[in-house]
C-alpha atoms as a PDB file:
ATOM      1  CA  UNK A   1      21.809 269.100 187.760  1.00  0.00           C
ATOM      2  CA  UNK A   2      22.352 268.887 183.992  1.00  0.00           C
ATOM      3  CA  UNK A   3      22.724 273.229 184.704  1.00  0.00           C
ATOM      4  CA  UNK A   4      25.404 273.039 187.255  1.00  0.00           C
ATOM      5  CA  UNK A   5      27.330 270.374 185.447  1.00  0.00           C
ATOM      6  CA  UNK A   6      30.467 272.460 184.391  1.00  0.00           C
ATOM      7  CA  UNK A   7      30.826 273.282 188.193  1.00  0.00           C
ATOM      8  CA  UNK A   8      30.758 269.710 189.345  1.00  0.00           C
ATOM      9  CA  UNK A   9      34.499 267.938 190.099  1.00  0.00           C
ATOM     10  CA  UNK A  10      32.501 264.803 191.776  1.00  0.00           C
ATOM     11  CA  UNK A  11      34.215 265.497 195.257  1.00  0.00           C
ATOM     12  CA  UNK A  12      30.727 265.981 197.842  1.00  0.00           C
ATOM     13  CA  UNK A  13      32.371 268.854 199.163  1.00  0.00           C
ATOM     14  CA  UNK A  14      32.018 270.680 195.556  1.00  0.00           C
ATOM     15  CA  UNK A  15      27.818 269.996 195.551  1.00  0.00           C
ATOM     16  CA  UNK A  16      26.832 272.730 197.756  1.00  0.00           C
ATOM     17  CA  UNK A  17      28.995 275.456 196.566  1.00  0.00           C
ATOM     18  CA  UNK A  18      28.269 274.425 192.803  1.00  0.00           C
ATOM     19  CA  UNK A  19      24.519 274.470 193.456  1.00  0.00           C
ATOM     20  CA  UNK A  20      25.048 277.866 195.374  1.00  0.00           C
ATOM     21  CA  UNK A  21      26.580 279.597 192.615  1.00  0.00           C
ATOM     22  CA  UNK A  22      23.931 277.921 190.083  1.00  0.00           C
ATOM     23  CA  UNK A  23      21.192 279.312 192.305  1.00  0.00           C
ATOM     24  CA  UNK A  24      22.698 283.008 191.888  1.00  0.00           C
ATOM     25  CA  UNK A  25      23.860 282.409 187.787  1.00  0.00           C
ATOM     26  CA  UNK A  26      20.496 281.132 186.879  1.00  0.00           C
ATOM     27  CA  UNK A  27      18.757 283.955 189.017  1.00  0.00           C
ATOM     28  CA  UNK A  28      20.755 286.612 187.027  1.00  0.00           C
ATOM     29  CA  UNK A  29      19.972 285.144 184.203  1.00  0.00           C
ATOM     30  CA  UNK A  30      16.842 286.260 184.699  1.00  0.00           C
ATOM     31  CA  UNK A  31      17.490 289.138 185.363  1.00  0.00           C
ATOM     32  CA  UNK A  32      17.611 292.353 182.981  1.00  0.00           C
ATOM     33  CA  UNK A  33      21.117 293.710 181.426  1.00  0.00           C
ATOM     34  CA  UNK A  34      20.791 296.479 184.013  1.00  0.00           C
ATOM     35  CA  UNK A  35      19.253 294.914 187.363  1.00  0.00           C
ATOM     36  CA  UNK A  36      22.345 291.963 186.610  1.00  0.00           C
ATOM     37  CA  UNK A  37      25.261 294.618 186.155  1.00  0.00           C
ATOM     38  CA  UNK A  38      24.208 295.915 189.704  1.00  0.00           C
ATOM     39  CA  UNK A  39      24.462 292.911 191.269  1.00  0.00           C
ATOM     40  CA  UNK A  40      27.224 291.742 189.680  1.00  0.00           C
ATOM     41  CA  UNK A  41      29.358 294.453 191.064  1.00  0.00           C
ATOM     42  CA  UNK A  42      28.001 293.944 194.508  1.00  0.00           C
ATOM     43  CA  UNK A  43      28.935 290.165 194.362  1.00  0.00           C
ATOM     44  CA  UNK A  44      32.384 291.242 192.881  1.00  0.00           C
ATOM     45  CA  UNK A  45      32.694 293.199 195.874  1.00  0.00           C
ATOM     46  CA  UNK A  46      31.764 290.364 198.449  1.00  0.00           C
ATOM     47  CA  UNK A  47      35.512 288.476 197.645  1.00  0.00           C
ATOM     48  CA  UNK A  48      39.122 288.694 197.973  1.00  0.00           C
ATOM     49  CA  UNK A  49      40.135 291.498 195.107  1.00  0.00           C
ATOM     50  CA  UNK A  50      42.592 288.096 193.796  1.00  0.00           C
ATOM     51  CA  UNK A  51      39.278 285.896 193.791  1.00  0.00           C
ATOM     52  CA  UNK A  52      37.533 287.935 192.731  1.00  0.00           C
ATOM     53  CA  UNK A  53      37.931 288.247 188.624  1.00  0.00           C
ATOM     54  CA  UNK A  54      37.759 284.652 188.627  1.00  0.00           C
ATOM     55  CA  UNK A  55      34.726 284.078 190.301  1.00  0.00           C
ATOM     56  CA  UNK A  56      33.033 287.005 188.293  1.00  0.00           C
ATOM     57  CA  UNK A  57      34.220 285.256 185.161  1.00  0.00           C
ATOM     58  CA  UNK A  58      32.439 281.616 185.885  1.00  0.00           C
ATOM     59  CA  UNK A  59      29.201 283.705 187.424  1.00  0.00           C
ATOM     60  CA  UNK A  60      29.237 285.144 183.801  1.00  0.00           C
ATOM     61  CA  UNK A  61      30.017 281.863 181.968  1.00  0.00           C
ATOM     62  CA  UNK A  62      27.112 280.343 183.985  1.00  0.00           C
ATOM     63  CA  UNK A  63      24.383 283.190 183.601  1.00  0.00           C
ATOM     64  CA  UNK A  64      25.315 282.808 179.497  1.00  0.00           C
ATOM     65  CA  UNK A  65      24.504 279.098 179.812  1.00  0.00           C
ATOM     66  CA  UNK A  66      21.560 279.574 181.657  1.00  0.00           C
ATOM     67  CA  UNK A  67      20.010 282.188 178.944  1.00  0.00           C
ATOM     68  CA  UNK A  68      21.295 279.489 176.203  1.00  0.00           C
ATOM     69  CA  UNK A  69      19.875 276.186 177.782  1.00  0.00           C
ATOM     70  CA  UNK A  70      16.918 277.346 179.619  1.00  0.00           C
ATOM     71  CA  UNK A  71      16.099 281.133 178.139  1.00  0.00           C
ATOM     72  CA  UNK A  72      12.431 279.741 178.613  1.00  0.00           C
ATOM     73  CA  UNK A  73      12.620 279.482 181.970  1.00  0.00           C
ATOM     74  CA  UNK A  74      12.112 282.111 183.749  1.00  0.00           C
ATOM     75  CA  UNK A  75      11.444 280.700 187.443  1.00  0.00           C
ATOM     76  CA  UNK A  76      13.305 282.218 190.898  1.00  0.00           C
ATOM     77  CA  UNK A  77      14.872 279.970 192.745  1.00  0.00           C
ATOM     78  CA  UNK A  78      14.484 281.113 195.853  1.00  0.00           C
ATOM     79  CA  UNK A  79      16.312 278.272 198.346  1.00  0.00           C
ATOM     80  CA  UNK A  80      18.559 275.117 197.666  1.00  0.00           C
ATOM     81  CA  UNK A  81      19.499 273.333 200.021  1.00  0.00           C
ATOM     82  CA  UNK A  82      22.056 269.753 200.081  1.00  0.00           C
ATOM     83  CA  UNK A  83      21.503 267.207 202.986  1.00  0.00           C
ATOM     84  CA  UNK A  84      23.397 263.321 202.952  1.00  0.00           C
ATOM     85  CA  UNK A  85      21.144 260.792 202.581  1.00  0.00           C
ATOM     86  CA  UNK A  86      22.527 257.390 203.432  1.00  0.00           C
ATOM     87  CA  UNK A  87      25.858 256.885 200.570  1.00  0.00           C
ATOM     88  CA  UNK A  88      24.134 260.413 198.450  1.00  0.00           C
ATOM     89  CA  UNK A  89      22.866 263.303 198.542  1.00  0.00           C
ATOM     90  CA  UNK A  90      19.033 264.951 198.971  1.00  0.00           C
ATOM     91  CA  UNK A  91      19.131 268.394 196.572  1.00  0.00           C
ATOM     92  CA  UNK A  92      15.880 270.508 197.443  1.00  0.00           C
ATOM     93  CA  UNK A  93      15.076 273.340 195.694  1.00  0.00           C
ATOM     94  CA  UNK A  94      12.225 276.338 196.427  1.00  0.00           C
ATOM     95  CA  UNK A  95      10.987 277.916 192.810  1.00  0.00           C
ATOM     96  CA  UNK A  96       9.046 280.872 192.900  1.00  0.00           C
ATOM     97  CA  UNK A  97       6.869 281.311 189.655  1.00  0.00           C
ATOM     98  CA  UNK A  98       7.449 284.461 187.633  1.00  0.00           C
ATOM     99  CA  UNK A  99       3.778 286.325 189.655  1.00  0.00           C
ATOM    100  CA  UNK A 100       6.005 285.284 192.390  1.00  0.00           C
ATOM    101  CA  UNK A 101       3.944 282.146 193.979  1.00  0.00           C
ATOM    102  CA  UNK A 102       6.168 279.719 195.746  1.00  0.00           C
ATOM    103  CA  UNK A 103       5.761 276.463 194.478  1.00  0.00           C
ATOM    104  CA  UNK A 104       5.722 273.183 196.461  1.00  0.00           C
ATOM    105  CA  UNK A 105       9.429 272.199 197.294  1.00  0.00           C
ATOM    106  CA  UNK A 106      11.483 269.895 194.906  1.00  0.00           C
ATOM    107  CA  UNK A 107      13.487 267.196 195.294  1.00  0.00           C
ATOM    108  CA  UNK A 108      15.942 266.856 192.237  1.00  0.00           C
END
């Protein structure tokens, strides 16, 4: 959670978007310069031309924080997923190891 922070506005409806868009900035992040350019242009090209700049801008602000706070991670996350549980939330999250071995899911 403490990566996603800056995305969080404490509404619930803000969670699963936030922890979306931290699932594809940290993945980036890991990323090299060239592999991330590509698919930074093809995630550009998923949204609204007026959304888009915006939503390129935070991606970028997020992939920088990941390489700052967590360079030394190097983890895929391969699934997150949100369900309500009772007056919260359940966050579970699918890592994949760097040789690529799924590791036993997480609940954060």
């Amino acid at each position: 959670m403490e990566f996603i922070e800056p995305l969080l506005d404490g509404s619930p409806e803000n969670l699963e978007p936030a922890l979306k868009m931290g699932q594809l900035a940290w993945n980036l992040g890991n990323l090299g310069e060239t592999d991330r350019e590509e698919v930074h242009r093809s995630v550009g090209g998923l949204h609204p031309p007026e959304m888009a700049g915006m939503y390129l801008r935070v991606l970028d602000e997020m992939i920088e924080r990941k390489q700052e706070l967590f360079a030394e991670h190097m983890e895929i996350i391969a699934e997150c997923n949100v369900t309500k549980e009772g007056e919260g939330f359940a966050i579970e999250l699918r890592i994949m190891s760097e040789e690529g071995e799924e590791d036993e899911p997480e609940e954060v």
